[in-house]
Protein backbone atom coordinates (compact mmCIF):
# COMPACT_ATOMS: atom_id res chain seq x y z
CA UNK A 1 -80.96 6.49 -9.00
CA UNK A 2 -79.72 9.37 -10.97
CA UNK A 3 -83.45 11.43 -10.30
CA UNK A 4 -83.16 10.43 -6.53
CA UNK A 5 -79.89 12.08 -5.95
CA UNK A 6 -80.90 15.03 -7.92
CA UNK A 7 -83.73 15.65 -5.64
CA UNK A 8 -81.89 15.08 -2.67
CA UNK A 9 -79.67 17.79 -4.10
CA UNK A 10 -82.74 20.20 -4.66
CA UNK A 11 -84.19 19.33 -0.95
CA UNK A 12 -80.54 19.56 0.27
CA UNK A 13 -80.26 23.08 -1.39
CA UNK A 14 -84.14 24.43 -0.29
CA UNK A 15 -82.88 23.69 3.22
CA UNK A 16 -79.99 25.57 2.98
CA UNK A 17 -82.00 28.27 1.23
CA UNK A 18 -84.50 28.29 4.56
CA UNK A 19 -81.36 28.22 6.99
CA UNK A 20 -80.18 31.34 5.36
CA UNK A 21 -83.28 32.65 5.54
CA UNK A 22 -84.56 32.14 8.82
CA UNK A 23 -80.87 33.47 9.63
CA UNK A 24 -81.65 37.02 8.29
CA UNK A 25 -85.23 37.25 10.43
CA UNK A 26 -83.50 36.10 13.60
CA UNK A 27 -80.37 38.76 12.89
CA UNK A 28 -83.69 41.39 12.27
CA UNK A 29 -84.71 39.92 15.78
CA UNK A 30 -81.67 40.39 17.10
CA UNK A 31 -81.52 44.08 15.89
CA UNK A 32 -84.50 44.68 18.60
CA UNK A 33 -82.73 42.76 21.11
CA UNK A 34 -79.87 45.00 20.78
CA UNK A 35 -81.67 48.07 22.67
CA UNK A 36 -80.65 49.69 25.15
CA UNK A 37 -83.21 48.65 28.28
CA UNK A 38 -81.25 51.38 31.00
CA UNK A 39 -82.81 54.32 28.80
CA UNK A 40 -85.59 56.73 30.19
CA UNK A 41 -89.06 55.66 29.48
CA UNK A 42 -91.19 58.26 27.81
CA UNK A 43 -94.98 57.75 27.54
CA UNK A 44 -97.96 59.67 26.29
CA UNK A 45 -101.94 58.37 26.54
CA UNK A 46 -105.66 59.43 26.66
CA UNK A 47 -105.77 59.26 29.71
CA UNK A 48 -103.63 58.14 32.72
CA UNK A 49 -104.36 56.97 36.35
CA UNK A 50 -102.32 57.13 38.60
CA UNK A 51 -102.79 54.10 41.39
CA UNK A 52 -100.06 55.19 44.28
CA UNK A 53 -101.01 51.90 46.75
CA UNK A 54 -100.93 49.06 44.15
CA UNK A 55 -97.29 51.24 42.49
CA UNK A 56 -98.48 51.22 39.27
CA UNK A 57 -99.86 53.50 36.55
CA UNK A 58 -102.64 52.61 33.88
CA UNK A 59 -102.52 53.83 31.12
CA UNK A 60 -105.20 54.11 28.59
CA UNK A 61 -106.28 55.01 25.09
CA UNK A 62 -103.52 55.36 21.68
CA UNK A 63 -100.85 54.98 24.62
CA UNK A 64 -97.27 55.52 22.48
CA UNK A 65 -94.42 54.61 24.97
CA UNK A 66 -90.78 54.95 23.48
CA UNK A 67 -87.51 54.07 25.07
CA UNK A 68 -84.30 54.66 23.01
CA UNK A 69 -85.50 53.66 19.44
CA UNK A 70 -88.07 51.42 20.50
CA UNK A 71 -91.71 52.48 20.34
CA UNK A 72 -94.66 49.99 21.82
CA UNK A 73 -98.41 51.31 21.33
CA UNK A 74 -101.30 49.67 22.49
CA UNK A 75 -104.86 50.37 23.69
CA UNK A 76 -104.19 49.68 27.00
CA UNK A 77 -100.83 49.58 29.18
CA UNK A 78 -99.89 49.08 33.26
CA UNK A 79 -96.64 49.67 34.68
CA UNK A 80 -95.60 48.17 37.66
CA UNK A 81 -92.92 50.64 39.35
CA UNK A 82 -91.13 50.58 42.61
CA UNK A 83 -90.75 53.58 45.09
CA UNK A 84 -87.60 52.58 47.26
CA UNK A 85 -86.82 56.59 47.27
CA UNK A 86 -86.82 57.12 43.10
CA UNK A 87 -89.11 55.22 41.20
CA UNK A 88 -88.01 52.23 39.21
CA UNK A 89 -90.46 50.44 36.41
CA UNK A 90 -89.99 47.34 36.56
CA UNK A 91 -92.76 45.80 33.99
CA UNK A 92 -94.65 47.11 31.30
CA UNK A 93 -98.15 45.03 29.60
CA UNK A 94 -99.45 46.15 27.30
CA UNK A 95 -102.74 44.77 25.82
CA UNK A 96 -104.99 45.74 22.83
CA UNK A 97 -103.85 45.75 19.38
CA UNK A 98 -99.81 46.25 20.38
CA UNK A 99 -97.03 46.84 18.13
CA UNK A 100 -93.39 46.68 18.87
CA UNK A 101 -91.26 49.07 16.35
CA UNK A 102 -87.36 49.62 16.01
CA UNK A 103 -85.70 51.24 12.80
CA UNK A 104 -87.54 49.20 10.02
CA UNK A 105 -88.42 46.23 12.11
CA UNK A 106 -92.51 45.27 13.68
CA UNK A 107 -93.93 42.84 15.75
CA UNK A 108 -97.39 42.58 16.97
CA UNK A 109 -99.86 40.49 18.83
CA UNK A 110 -102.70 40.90 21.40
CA UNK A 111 -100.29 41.37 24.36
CA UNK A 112 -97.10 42.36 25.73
CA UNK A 113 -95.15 42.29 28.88
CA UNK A 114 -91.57 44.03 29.04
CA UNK A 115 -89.94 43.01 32.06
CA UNK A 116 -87.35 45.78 33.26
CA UNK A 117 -85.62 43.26 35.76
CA UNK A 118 -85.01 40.03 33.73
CA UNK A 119 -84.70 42.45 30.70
CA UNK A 120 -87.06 40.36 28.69
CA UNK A 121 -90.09 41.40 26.25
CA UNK A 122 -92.96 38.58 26.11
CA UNK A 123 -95.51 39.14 23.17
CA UNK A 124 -98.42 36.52 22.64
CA UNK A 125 -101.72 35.88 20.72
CA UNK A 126 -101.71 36.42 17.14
CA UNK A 127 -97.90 37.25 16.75
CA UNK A 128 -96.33 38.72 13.92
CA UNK A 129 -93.04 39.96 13.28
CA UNK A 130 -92.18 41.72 10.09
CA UNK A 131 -88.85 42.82 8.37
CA UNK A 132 -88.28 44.35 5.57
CA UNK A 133 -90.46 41.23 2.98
CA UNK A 134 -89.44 38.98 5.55
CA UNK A 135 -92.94 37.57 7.61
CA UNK A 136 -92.73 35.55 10.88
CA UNK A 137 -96.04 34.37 12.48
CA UNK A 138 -96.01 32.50 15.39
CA UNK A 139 -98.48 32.11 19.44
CA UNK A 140 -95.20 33.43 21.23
CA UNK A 141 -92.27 35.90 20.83
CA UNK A 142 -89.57 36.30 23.71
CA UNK A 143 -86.57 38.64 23.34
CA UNK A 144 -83.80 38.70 25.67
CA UNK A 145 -82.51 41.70 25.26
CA UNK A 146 -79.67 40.73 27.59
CA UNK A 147 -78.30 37.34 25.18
CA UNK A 148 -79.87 38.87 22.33
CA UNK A 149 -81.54 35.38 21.56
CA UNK A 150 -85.56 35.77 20.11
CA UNK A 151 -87.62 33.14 19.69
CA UNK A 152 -91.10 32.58 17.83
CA UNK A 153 -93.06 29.17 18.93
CA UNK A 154 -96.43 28.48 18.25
CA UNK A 155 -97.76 28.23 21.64
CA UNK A 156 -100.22 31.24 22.75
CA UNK A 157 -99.08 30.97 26.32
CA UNK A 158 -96.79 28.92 28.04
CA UNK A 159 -93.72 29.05 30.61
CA UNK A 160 -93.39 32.73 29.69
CA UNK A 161 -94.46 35.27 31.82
CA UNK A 162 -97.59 36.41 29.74
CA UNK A 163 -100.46 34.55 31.23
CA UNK A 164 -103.94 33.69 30.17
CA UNK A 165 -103.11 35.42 26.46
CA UNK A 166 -105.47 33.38 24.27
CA UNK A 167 -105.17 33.32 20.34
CA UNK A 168 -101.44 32.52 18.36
CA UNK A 169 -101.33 30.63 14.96
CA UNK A 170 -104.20 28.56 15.82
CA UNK A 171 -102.30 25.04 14.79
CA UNK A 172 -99.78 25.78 17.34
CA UNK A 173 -96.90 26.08 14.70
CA UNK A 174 -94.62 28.72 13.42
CA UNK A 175 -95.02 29.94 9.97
CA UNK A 176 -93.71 33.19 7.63
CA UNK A 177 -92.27 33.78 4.71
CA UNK A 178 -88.92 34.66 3.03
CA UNK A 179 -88.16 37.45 0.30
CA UNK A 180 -85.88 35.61 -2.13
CA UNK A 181 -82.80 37.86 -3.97
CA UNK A 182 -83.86 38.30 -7.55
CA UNK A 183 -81.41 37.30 -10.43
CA UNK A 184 -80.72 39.27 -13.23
């Protein structure tokens, strides 16, 4: 009885341990979500094509866009504008090898799609978020930059509004890891 209620304790207390935990990658999360979407959009590529009819540009090659902090590069990126007298982006994908940065935080999977109206940033396919020791792998990341909510799910694709992005953690589950304080 006595070696059942001690383990309960030590499950009890790993719980709380992965609670606080998970806690500290969502705040890192968070930290993205905290950026501010109404900045000016600065971009720089190989190569760039402009296509006036369809509003968008293409652009292609180590393409480094950065926005206030936040820096996405990719091989590949389109960006879907509007021309009601200014122009207006109003979504970003990215595909190819893409990494989200801000301050000391990274995420990264096969694609991207930063909607400027629902001020949303969808990343699928292989994705990985990483701060500080702290690991987060996952199918799906979606940060609402507006509630400052993220979430990581294992699905590649799904209600989101990244479509036919194949890959993610290949058992359809979330997985990382935590760094741990060290004692003295």
């Amino acid at each position: 009885m006595r070696q059942s209620i001690t383990a309960a304790r030590w499950a009890l207390s790993g719980f709380a341990v992965t609670l606080v935990a998970m806690a500290g990658i969502q705040v890192g999360a968070q930290a993205i979500a905290g950026h501010n979407s109404n900045a000016p959009v600065n971009y720089a590529a190989d190569r760039i094509e402009l296509q006036d009819r369809q509003n968008r540009v293409v652009l292609s090659g180590n393409v480094d866009i950065t926005q206030a902090g936040l820096r996405l590069q990719a091989a590949r990126t389109q960006v879907n504008y509007s021309d009601a007298g200014s122009l207006s982006i109003q979504r970003i994908t990215a595909t190819g090898g893409v990494t989200v940065t801000r301050g000391t935080e990274r995420a990264a999977g096969e694609v991207a799609v930063y909607d400027f109206n629902r001020r949303v940033i969808t990343m699928a396919g292989n994705v990985r978020l990483n701060r500080g020791g702290d690991t987060l792998n996952g199918g799906r990341l979606v940060i609402d930059l507006r509630t400052g909510i993220s979430s990581v799910d294992g699905r590649a694709n799904g209600s989101s509004s990244v479509t036919g992005a194949v890959g993610g953690s290949g058992n359809g589950r979330v997985s990382g890891s935590f760094s741990v304080p060290q004692g003295n």
